[in-house]
N, C-alpha and C. Protein backbone atom coordinates (compact mmCIF):
# COMPACT_ATOMS: atom_id res chain seq x y z
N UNK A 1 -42.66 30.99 -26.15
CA UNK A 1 -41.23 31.13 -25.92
C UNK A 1 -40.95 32.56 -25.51
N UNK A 2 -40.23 32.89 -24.74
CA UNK A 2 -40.12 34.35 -23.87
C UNK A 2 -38.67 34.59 -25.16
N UNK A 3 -38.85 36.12 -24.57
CA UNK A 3 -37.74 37.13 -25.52
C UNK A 3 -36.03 36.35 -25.21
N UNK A 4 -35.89 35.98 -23.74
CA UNK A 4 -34.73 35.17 -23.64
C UNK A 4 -34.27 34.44 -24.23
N UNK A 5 -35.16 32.99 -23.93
CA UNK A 5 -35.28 31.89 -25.07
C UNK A 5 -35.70 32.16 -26.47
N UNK A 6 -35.71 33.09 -26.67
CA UNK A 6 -35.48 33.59 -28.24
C UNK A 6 -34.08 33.70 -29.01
N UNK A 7 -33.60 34.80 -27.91
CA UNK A 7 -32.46 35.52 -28.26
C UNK A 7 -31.39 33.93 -27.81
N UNK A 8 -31.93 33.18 -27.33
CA UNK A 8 -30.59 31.99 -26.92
C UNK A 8 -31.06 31.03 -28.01
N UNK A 9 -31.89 30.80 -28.48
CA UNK A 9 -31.87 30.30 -29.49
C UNK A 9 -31.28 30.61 -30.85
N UNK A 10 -31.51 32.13 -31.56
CA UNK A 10 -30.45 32.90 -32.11
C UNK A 10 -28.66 32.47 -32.21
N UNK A 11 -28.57 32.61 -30.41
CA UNK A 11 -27.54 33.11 -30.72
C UNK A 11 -26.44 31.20 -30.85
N UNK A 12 -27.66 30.26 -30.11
CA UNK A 12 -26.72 28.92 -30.81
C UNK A 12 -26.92 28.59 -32.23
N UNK A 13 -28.36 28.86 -33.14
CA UNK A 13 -27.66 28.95 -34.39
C UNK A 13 -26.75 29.91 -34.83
N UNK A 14 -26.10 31.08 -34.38
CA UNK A 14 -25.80 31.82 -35.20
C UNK A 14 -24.22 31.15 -34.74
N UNK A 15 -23.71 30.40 -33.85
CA UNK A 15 -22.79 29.86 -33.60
C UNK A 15 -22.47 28.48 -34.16
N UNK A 16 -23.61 27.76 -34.51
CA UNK A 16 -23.76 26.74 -34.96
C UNK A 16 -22.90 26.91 -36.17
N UNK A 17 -24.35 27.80 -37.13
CA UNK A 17 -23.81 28.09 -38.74
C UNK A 17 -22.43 28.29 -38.92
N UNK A 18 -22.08 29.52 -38.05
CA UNK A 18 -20.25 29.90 -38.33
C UNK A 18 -19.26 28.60 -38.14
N UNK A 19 -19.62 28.07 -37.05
CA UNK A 19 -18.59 26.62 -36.92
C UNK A 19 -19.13 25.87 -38.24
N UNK A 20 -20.19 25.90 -38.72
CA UNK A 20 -20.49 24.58 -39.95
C UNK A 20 -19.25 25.32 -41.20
N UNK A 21 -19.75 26.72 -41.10
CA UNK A 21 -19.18 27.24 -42.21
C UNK A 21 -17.52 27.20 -42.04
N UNK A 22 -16.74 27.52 -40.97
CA UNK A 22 -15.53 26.76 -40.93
C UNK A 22 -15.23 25.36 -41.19
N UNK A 23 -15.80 24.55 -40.82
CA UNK A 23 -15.33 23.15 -40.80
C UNK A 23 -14.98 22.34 -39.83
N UNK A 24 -15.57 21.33 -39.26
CA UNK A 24 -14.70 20.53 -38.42
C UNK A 24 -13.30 21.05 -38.42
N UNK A 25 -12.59 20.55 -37.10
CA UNK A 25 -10.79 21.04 -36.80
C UNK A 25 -10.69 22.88 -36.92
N UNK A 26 -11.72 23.72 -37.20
CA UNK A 26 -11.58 25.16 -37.16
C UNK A 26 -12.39 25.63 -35.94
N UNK A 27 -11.46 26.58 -35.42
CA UNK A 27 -12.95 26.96 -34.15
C UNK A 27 -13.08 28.55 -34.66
N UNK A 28 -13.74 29.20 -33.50
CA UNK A 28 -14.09 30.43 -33.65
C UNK A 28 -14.01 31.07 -32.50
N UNK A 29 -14.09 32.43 -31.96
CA UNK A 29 -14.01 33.38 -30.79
C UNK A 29 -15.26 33.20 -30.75
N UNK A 30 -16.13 33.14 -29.40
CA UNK A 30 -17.41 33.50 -29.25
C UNK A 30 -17.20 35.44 -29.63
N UNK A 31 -16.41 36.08 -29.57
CA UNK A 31 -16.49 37.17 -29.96
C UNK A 31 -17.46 37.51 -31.51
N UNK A 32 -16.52 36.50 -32.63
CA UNK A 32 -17.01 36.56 -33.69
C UNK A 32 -18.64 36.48 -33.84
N UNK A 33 -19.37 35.59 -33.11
CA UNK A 33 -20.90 35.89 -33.16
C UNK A 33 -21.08 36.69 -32.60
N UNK A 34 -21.09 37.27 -31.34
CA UNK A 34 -21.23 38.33 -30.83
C UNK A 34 -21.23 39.81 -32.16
N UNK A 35 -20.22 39.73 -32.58
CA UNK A 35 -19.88 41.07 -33.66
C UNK A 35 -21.09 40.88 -34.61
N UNK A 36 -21.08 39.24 -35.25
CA UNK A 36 -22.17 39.68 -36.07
C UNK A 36 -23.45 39.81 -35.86
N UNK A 37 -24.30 39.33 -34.64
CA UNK A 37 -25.29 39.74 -34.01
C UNK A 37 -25.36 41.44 -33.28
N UNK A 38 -24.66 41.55 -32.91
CA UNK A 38 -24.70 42.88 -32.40
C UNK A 38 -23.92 43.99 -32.53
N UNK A 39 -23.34 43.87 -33.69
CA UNK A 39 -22.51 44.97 -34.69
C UNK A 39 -22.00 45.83 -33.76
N UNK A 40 -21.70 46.88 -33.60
CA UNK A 40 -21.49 47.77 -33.19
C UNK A 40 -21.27 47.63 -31.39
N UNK A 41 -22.73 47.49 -30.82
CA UNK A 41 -22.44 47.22 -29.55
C UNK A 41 -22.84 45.46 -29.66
N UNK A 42 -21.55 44.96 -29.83
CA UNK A 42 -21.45 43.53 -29.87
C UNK A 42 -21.12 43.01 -28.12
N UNK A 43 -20.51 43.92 -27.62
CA UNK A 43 -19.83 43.76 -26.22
C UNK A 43 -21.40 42.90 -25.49
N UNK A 44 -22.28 43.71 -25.14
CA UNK A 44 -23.21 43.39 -24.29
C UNK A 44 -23.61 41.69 -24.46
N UNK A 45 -23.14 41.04 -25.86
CA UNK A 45 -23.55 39.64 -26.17
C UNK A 45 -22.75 39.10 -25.66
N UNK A 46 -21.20 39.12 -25.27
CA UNK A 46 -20.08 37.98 -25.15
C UNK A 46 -20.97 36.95 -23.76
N UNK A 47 -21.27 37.76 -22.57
CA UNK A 47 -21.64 36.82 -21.90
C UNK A 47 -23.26 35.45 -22.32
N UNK A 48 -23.66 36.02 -22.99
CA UNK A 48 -24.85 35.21 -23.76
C UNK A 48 -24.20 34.25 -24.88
N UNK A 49 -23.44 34.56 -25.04
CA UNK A 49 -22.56 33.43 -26.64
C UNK A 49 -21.93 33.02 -25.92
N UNK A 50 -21.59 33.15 -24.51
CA UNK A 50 -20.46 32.06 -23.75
C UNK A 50 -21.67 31.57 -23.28
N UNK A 51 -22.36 31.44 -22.83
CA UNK A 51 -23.21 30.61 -22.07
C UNK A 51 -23.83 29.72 -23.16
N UNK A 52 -24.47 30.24 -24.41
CA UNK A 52 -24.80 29.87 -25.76
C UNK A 52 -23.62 28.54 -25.94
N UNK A 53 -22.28 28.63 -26.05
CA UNK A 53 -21.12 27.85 -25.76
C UNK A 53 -21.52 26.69 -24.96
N UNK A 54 -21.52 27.37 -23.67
CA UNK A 54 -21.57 25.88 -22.65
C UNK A 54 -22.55 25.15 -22.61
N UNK A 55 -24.39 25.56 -23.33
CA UNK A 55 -25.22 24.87 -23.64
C UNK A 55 -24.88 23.80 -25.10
N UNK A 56 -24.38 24.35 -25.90
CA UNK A 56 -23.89 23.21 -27.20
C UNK A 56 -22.94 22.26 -26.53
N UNK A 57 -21.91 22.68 -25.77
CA UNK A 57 -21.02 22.00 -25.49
C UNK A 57 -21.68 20.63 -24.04
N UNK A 58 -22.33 21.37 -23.61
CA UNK A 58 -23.18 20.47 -22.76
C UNK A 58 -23.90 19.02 -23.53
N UNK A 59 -24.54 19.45 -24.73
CA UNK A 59 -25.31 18.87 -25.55
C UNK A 59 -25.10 18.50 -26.34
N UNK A 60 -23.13 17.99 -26.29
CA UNK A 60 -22.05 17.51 -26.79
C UNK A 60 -22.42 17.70 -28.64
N UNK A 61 -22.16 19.37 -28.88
CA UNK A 61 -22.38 19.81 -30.09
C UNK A 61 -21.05 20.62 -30.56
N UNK A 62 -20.29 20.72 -29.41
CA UNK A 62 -19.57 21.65 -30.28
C UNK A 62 -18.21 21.45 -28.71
N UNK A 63 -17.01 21.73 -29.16
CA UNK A 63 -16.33 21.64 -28.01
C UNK A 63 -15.45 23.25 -27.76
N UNK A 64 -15.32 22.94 -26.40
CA UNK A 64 -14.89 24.57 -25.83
C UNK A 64 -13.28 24.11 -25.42
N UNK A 65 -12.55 25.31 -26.15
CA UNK A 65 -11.10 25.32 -26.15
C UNK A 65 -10.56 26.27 -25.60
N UNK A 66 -9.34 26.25 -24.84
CA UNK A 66 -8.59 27.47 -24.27
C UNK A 66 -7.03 26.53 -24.87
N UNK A 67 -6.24 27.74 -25.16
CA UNK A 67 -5.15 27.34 -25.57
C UNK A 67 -5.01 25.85 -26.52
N UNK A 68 -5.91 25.58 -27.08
CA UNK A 68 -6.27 24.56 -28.05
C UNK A 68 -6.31 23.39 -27.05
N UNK A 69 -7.01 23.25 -26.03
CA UNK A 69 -7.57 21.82 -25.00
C UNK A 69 -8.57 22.30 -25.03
N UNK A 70 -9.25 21.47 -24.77
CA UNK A 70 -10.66 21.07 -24.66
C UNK A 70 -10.70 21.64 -22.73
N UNK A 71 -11.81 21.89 -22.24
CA UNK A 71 -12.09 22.38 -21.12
C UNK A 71 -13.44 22.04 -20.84
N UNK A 72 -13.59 22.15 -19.81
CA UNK A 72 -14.74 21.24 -18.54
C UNK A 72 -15.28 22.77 -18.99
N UNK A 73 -16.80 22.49 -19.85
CA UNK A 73 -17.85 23.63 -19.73
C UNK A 73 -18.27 24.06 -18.88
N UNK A 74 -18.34 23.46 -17.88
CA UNK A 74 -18.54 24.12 -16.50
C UNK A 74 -17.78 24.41 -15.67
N UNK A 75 -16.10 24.10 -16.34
CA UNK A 75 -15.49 24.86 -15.41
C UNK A 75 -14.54 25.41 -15.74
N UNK A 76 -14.41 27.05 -16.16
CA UNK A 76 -13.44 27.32 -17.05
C UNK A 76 -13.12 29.36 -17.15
N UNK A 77 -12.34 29.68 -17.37
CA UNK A 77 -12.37 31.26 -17.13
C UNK A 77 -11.68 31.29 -17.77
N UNK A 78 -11.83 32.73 -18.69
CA UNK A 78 -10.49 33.66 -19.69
C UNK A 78 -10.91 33.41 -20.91
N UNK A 79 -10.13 34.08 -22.05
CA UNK A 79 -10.22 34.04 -23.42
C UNK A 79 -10.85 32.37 -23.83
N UNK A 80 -11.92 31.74 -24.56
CA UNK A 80 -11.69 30.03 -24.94
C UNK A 80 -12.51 30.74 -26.48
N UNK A 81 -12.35 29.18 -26.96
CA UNK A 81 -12.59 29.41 -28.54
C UNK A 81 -13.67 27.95 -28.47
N UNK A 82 -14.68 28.33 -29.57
CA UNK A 82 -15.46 26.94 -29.93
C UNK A 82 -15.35 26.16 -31.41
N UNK A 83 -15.35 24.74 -30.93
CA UNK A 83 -15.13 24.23 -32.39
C UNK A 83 -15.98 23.15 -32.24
N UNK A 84 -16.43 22.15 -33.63
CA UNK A 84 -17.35 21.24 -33.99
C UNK A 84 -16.63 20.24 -33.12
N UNK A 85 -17.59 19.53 -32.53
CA UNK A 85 -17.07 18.34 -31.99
C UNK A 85 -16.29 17.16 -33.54
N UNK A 86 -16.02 16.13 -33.75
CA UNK A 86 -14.99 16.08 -34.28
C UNK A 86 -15.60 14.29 -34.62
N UNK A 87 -15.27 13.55 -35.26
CA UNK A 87 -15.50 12.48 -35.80
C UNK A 87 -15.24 11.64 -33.81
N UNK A 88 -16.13 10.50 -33.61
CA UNK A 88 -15.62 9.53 -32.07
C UNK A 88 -14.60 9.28 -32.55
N UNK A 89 -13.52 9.28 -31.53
CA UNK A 89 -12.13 8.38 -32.16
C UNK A 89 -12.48 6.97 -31.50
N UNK A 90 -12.55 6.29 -32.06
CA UNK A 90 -12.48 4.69 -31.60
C UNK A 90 -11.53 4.17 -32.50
N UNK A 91 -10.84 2.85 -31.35
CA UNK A 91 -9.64 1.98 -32.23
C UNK A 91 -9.83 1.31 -33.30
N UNK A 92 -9.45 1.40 -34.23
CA UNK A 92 -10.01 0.15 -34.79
C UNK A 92 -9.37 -1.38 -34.46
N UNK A 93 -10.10 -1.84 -35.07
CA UNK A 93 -9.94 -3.45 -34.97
C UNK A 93 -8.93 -4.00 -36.17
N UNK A 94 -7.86 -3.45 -35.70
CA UNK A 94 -6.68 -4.88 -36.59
C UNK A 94 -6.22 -6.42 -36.37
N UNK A 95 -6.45 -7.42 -37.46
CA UNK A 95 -6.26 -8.54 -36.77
C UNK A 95 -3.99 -8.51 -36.66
């Protein structure tokens, strides 16, 4: 596994854990991993935890929000937030 695929592995658990540790219905700033992986100079991570983002969200793990909607991972710009994907809603069956 190369130093890349290291550090992208990292950085979707370290996104993973924080969304578990919120809860379903809570999201998070990709900022927030960023800070705690790279303290200080956290900046240089945002673009790696957004991409980190659109791979979970690809791999229908986690969903990507702007202004609390959901957004096309591949197609999307500006501030977004990530949260646990969420129980399927299916109808139920009333007679």
């Amino acid at each position: 596994m190369s130093n890349g695929q290291t550090t992208s592995v990292i950085i979707e658990k370290a996104v993973l854990e924080l969304l578990n540790e919120r809860g379903v219905g809570k999201s998070i700033c990709p900022s927030e991993v960023a800070r705690i992986l790279g303290g200080d100079g956290w900046r240089h991570l945002m673009e790696s935890v957004r991409a980190a983002g659109v791979r979970l969200a690809l791999a229908n793990q986690i969903e990507i929000t702007q202004k609390g909607e959901v957004v096309d991972p591949l197609d999307f710009r500006g501030p977004v937030r990530f949260r646990l994907k969420g129980p399927s809603e299916t109808p139920t069956n009333r007679p």
